[in-house]
PDB file of N, CA and C in Angstrom:
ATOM      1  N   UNK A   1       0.856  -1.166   0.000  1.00  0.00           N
ATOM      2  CA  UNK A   1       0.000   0.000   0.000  1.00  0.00           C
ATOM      3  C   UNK A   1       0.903   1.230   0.000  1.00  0.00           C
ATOM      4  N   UNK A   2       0.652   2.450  -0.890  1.00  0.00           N
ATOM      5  CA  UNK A   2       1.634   3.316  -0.868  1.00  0.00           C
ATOM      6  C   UNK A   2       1.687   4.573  -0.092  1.00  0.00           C
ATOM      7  N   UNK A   3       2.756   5.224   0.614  1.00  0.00           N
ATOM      8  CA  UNK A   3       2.311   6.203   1.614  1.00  0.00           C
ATOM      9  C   UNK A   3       1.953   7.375   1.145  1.00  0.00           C
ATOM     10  N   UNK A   4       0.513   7.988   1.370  1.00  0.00           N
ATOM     11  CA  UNK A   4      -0.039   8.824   1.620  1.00  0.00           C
ATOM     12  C   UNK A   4       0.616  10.444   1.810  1.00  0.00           C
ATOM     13  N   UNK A   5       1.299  11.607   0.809  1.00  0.00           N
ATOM     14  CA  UNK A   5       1.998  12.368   0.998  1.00  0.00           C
ATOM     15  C   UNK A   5       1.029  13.476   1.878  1.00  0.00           C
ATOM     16  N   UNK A   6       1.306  13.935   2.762  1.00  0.00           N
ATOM     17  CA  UNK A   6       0.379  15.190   3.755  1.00  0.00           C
ATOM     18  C   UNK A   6       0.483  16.534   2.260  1.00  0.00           C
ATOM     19  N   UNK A   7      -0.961  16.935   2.379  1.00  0.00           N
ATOM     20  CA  UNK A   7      -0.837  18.473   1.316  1.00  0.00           C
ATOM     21  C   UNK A   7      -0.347  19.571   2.497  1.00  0.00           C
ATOM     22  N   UNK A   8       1.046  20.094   1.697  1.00  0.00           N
ATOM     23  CA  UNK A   8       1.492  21.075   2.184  1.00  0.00           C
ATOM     24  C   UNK A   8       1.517  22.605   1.907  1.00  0.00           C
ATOM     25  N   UNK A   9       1.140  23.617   2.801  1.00  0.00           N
ATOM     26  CA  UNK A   9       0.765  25.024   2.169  1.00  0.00           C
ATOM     27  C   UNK A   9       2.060  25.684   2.973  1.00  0.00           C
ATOM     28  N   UNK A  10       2.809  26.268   1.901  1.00  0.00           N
ATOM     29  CA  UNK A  10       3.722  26.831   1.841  1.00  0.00           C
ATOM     30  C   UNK A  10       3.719  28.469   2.431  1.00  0.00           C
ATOM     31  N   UNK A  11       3.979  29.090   3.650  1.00  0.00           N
ATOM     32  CA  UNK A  11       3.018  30.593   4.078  1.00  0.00           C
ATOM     33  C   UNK A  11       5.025  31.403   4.678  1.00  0.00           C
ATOM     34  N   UNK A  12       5.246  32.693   3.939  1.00  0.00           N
ATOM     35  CA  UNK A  12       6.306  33.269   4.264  1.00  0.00           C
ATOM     36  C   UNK A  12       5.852  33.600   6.038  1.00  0.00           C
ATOM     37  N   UNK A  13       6.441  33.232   7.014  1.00  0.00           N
ATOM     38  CA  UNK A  13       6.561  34.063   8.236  1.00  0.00           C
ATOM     39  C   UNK A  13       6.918  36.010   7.882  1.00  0.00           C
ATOM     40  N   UNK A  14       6.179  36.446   9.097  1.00  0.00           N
ATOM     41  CA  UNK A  14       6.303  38.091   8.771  1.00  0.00           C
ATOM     42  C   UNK A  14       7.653  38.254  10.129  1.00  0.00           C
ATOM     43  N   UNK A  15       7.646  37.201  11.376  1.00  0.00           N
ATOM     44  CA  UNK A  15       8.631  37.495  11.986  1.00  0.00           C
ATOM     45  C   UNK A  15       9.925  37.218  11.862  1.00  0.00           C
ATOM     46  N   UNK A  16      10.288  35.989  11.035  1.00  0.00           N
ATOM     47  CA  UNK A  16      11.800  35.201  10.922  1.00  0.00           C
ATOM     48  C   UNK A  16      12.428  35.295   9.041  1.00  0.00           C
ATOM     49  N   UNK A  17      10.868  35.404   8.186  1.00  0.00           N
ATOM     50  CA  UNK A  17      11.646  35.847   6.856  1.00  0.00           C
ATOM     51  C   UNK A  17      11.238  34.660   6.245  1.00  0.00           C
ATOM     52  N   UNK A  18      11.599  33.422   6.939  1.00  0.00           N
ATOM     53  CA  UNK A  18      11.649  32.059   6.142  1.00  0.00           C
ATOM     54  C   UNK A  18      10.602  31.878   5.884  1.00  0.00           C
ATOM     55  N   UNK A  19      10.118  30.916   4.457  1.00  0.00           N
ATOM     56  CA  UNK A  19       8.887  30.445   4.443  1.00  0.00           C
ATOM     57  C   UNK A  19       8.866  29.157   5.170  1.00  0.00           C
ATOM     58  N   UNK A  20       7.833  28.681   5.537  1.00  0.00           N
ATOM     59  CA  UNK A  20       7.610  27.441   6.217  1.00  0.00           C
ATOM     60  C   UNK A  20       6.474  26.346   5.749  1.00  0.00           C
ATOM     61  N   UNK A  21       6.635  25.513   5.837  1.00  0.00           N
ATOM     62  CA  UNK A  21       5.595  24.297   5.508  1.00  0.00           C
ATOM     63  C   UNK A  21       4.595  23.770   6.529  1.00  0.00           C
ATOM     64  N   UNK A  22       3.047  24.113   6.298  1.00  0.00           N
ATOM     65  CA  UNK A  22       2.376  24.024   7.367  1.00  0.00           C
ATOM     66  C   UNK A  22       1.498  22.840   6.810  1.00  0.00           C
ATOM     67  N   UNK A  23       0.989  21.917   7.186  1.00  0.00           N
ATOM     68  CA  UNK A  23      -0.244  21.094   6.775  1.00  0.00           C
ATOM     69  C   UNK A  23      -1.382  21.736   6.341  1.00  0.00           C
ATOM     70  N   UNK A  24      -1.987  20.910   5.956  1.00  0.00           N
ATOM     71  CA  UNK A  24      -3.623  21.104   5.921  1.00  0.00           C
ATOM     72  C   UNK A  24      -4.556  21.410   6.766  1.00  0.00           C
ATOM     73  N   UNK A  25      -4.390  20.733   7.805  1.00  0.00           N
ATOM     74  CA  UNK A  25      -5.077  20.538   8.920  1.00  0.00           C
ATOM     75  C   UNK A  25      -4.897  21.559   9.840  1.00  0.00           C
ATOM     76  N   UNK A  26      -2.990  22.106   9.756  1.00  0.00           N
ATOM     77  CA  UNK A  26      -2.904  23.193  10.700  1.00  0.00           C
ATOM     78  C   UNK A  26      -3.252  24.418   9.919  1.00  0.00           C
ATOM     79  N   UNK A  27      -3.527  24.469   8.658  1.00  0.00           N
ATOM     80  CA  UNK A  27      -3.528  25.819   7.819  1.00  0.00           C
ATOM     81  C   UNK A  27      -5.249  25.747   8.386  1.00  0.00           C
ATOM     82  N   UNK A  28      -5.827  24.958   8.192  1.00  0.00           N
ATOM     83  CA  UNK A  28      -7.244  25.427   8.159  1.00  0.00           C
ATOM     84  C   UNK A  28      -7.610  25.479  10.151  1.00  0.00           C
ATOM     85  N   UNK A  29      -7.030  25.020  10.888  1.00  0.00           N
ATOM     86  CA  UNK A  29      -7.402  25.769  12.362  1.00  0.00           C
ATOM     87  C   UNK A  29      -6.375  27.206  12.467  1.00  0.00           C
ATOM     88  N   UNK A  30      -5.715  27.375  11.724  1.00  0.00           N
ATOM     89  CA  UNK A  30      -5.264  28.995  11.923  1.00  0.00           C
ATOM     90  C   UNK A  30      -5.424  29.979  11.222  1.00  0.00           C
ATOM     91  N   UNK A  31      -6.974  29.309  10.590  1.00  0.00           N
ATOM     92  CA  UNK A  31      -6.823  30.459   8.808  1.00  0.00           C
ATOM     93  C   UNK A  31      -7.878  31.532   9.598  1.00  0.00           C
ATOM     94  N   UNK A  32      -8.358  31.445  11.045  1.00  0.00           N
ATOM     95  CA  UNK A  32      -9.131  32.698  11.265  1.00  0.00           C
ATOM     96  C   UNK A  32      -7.977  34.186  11.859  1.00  0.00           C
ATOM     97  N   UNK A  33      -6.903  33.456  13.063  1.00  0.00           N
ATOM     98  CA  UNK A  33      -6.011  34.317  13.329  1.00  0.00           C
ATOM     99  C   UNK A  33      -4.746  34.223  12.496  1.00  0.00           C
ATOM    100  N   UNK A  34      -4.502  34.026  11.419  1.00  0.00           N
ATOM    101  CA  UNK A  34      -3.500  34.086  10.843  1.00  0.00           C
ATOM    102  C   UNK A  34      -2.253  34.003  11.541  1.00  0.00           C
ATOM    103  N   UNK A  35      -2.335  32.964  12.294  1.00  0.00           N
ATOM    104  CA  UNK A  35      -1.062  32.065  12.968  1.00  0.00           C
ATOM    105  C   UNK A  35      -1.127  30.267  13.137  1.00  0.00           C
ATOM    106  N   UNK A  36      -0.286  30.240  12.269  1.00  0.00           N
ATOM    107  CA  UNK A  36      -0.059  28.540  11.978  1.00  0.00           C
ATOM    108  C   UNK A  36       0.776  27.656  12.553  1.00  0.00           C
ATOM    109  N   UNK A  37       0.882  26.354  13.178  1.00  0.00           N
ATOM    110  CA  UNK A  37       1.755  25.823  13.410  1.00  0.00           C
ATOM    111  C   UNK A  37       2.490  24.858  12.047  1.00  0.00           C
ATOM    112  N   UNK A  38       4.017  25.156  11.809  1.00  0.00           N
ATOM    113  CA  UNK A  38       4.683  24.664  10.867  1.00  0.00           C
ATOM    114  C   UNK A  38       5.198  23.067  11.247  1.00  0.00           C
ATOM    115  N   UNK A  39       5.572  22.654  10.461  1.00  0.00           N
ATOM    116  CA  UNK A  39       6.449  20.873  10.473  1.00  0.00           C
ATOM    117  C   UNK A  39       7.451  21.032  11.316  1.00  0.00           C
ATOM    118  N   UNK A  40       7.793  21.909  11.538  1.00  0.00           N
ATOM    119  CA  UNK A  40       8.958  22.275  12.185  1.00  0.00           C
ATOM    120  C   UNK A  40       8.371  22.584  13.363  1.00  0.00           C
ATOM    121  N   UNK A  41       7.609  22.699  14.031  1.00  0.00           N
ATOM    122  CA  UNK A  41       7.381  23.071  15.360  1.00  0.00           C
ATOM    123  C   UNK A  41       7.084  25.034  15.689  1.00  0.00           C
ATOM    124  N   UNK A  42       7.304  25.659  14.477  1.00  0.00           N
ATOM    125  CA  UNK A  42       7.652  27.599  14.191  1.00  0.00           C
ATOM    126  C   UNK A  42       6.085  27.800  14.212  1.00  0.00           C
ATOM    127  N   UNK A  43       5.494  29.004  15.114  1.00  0.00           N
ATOM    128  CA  UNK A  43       4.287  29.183  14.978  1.00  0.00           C
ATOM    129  C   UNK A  43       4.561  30.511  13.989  1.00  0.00           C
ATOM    130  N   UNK A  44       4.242  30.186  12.383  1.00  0.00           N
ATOM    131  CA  UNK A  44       4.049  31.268  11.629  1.00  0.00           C
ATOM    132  C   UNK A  44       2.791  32.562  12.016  1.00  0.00           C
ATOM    133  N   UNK A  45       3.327  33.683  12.047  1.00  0.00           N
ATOM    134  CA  UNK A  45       2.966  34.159  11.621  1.00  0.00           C
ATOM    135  C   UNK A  45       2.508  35.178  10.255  1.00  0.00           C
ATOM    136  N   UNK A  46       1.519  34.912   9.747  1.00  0.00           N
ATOM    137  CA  UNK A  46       1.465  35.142   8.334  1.00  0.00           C
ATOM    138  C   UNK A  46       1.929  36.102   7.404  1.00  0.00           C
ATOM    139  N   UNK A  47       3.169  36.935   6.528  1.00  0.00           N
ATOM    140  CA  UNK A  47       3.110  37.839   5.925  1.00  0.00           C
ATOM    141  C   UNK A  47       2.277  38.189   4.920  1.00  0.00           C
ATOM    142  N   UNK A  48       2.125  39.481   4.443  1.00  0.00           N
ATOM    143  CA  UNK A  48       0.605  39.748   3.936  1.00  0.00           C
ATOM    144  C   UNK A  48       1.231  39.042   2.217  1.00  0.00           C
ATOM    145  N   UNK A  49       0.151  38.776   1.499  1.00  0.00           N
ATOM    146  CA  UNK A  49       0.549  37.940   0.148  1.00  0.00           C
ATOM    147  C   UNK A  49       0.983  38.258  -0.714  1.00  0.00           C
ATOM    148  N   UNK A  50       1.485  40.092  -0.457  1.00  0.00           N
ATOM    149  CA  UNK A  50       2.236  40.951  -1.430  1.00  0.00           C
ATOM    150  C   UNK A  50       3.614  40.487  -1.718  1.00  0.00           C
ATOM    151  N   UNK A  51       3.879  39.953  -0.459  1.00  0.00           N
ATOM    152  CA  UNK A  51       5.124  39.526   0.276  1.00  0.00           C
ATOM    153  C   UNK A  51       5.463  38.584  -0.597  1.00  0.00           C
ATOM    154  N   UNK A  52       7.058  38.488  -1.589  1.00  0.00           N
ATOM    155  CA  UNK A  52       7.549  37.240  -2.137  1.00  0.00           C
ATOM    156  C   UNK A  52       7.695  36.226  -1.199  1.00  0.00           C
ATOM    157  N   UNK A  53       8.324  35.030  -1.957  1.00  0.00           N
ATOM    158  CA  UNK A  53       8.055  33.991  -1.151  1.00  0.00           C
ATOM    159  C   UNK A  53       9.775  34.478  -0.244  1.00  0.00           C
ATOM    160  N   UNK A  54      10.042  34.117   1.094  1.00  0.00           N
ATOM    161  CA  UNK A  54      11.426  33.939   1.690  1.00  0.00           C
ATOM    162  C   UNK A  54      12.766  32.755   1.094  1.00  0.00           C
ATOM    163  N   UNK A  55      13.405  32.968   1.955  1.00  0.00           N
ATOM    164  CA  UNK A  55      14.263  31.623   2.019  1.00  0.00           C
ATOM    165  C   UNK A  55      13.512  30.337   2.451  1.00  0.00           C
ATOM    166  N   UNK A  56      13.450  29.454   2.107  1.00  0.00           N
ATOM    167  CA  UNK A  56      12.507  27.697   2.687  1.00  0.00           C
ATOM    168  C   UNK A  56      13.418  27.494   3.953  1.00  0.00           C
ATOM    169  N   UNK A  57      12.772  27.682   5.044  1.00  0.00           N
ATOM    170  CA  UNK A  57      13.050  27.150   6.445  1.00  0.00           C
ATOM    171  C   UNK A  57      14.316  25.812   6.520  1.00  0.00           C
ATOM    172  N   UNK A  58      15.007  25.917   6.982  1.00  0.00           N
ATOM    173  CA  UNK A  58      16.165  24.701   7.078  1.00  0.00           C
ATOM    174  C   UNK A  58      15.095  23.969   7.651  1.00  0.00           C
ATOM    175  N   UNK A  59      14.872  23.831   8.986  1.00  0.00           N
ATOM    176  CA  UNK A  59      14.489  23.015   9.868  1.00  0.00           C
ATOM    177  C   UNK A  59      13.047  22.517   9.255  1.00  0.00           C
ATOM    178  N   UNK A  60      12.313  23.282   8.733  1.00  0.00           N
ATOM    179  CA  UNK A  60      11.597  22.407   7.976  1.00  0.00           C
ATOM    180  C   UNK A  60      11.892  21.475   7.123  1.00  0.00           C
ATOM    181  N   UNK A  61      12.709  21.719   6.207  1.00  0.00           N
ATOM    182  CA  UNK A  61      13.373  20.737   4.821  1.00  0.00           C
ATOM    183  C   UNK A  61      13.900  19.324   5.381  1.00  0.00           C
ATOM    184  N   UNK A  62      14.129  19.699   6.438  1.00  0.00           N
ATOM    185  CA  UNK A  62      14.840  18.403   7.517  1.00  0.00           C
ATOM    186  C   UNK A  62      13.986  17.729   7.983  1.00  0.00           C
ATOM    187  N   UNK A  63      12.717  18.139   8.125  1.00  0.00           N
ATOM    188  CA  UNK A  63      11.580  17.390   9.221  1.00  0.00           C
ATOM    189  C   UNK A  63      11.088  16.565   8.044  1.00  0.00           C
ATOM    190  N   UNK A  64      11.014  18.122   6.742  1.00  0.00           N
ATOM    191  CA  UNK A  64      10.206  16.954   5.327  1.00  0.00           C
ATOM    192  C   UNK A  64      11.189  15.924   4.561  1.00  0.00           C
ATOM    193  N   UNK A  65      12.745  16.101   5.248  1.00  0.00           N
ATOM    194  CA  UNK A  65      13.528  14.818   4.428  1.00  0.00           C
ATOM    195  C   UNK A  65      13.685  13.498   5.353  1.00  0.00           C
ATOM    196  N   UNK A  66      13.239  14.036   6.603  1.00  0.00           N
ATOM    197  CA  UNK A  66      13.353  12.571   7.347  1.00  0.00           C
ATOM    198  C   UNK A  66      12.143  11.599   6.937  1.00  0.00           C
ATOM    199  N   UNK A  67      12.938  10.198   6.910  1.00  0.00           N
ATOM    200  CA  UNK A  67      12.048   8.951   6.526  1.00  0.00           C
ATOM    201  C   UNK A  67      10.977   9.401   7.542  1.00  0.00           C
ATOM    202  N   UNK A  68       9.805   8.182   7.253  1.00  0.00           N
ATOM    203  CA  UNK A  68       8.991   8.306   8.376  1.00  0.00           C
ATOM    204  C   UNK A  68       9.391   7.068   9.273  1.00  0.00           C
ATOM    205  N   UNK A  69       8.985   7.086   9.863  1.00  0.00           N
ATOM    206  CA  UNK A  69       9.523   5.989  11.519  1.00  0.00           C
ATOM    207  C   UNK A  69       9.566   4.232  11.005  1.00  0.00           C
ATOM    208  N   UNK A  70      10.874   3.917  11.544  1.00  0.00           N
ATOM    209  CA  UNK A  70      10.528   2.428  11.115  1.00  0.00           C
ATOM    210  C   UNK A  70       9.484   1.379  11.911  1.00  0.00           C
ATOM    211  N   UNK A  71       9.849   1.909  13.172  1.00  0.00           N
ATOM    212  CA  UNK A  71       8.809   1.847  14.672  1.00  0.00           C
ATOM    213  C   UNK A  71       7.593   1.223  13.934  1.00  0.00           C
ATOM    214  N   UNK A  72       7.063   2.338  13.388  1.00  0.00           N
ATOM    215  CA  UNK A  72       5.895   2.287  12.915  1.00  0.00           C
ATOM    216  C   UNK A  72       5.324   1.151  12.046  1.00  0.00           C
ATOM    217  N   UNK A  73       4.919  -0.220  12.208  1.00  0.00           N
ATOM    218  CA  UNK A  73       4.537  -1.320  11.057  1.00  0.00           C
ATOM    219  C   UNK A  73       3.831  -0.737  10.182  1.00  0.00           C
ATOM    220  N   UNK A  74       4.209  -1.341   9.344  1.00  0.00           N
ATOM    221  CA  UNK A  74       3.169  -1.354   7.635  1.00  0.00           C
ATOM    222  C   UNK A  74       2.367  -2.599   7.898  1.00  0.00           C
ATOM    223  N   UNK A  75       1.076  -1.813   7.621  1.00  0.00           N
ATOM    224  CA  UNK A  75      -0.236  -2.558   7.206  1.00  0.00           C
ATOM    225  C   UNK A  75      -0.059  -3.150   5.658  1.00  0.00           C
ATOM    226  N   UNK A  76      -0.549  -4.121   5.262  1.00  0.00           N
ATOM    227  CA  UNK A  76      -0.407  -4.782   4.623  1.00  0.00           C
ATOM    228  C   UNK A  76      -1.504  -5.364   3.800  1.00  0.00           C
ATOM    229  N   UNK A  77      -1.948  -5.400   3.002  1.00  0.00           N
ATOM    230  CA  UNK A  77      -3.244  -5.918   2.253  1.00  0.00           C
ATOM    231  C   UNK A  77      -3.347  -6.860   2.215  1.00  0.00           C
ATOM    232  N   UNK A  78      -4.405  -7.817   3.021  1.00  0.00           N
ATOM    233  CA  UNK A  78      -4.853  -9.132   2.794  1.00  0.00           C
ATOM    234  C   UNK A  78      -5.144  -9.374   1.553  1.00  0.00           C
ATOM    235  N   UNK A  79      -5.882 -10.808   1.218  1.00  0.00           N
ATOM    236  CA  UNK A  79      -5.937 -11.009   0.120  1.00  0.00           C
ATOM    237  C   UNK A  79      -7.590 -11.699   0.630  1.00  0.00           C
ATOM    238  N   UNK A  80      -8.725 -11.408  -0.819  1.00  0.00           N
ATOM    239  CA  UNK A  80      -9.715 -11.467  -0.507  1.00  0.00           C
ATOM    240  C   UNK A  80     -10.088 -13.051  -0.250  1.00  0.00           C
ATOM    241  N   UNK A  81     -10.872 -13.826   0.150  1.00  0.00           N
ATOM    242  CA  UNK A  81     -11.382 -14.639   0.551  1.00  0.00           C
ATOM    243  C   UNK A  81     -12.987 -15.226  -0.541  1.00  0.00           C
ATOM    244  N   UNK A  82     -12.703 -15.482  -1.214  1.00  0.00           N
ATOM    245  CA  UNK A  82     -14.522 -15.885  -1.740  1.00  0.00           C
ATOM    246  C   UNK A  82     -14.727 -16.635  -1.361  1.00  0.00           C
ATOM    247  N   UNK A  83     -16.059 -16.940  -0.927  1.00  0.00           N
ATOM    248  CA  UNK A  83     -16.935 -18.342  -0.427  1.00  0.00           C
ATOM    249  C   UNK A  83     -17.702 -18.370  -2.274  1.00  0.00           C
ATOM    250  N   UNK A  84     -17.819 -20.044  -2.487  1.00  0.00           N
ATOM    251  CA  UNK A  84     -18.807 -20.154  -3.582  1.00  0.00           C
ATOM    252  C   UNK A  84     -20.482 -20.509  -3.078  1.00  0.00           C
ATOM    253  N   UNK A  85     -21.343 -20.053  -3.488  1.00  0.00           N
ATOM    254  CA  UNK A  85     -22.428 -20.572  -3.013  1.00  0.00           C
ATOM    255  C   UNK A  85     -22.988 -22.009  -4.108  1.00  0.00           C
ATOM    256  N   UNK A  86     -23.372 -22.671  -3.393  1.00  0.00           N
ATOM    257  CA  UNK A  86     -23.644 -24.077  -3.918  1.00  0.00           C
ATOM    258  C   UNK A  86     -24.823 -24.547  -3.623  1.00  0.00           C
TER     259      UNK A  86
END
């Protein structure tokens, strides 16, 4: 089964310069105060959209190049089962 990439929204910070990589999930609980939590742990705050994009966050690029956990098992696809009716 193949892994699932997270959609990432790309938002320049107005305090540090860098742009940062925020999810989906965190873009849409911070899209009322325009403060996001990034992959990186950076609570963006938003520059206005006039704003080019920054430099791409180190510490993000690092969070998005690490594997994901080996810890973690892979699920695996059974294989279906038919009964015949007779």
């Amino acid at each position: 089964m193949s892994r699932v990439e997270p959609f990432l929204v790309h938002i320049r910070c107005d305090t540090d310069g860098y742009t940062h990589a925020v999810t989906e999930d965190e873009f849409a609980a911070g899209r009322h105060d325009g403060r996001f939590r990034a992959v990186c742990g950076h609570v963006v705050l938003a520059a206005p959209m006039i704003e080019e994009p920054g430099r791409f966050d180190p510490v993000c690029r690092d969070v998005l190049r690490t594997p994901p956990s080996a810890a973690v098992p892979r699920q695996e696809r059974r294989g279906l089962r038919w009964r015949s009716r007779r």
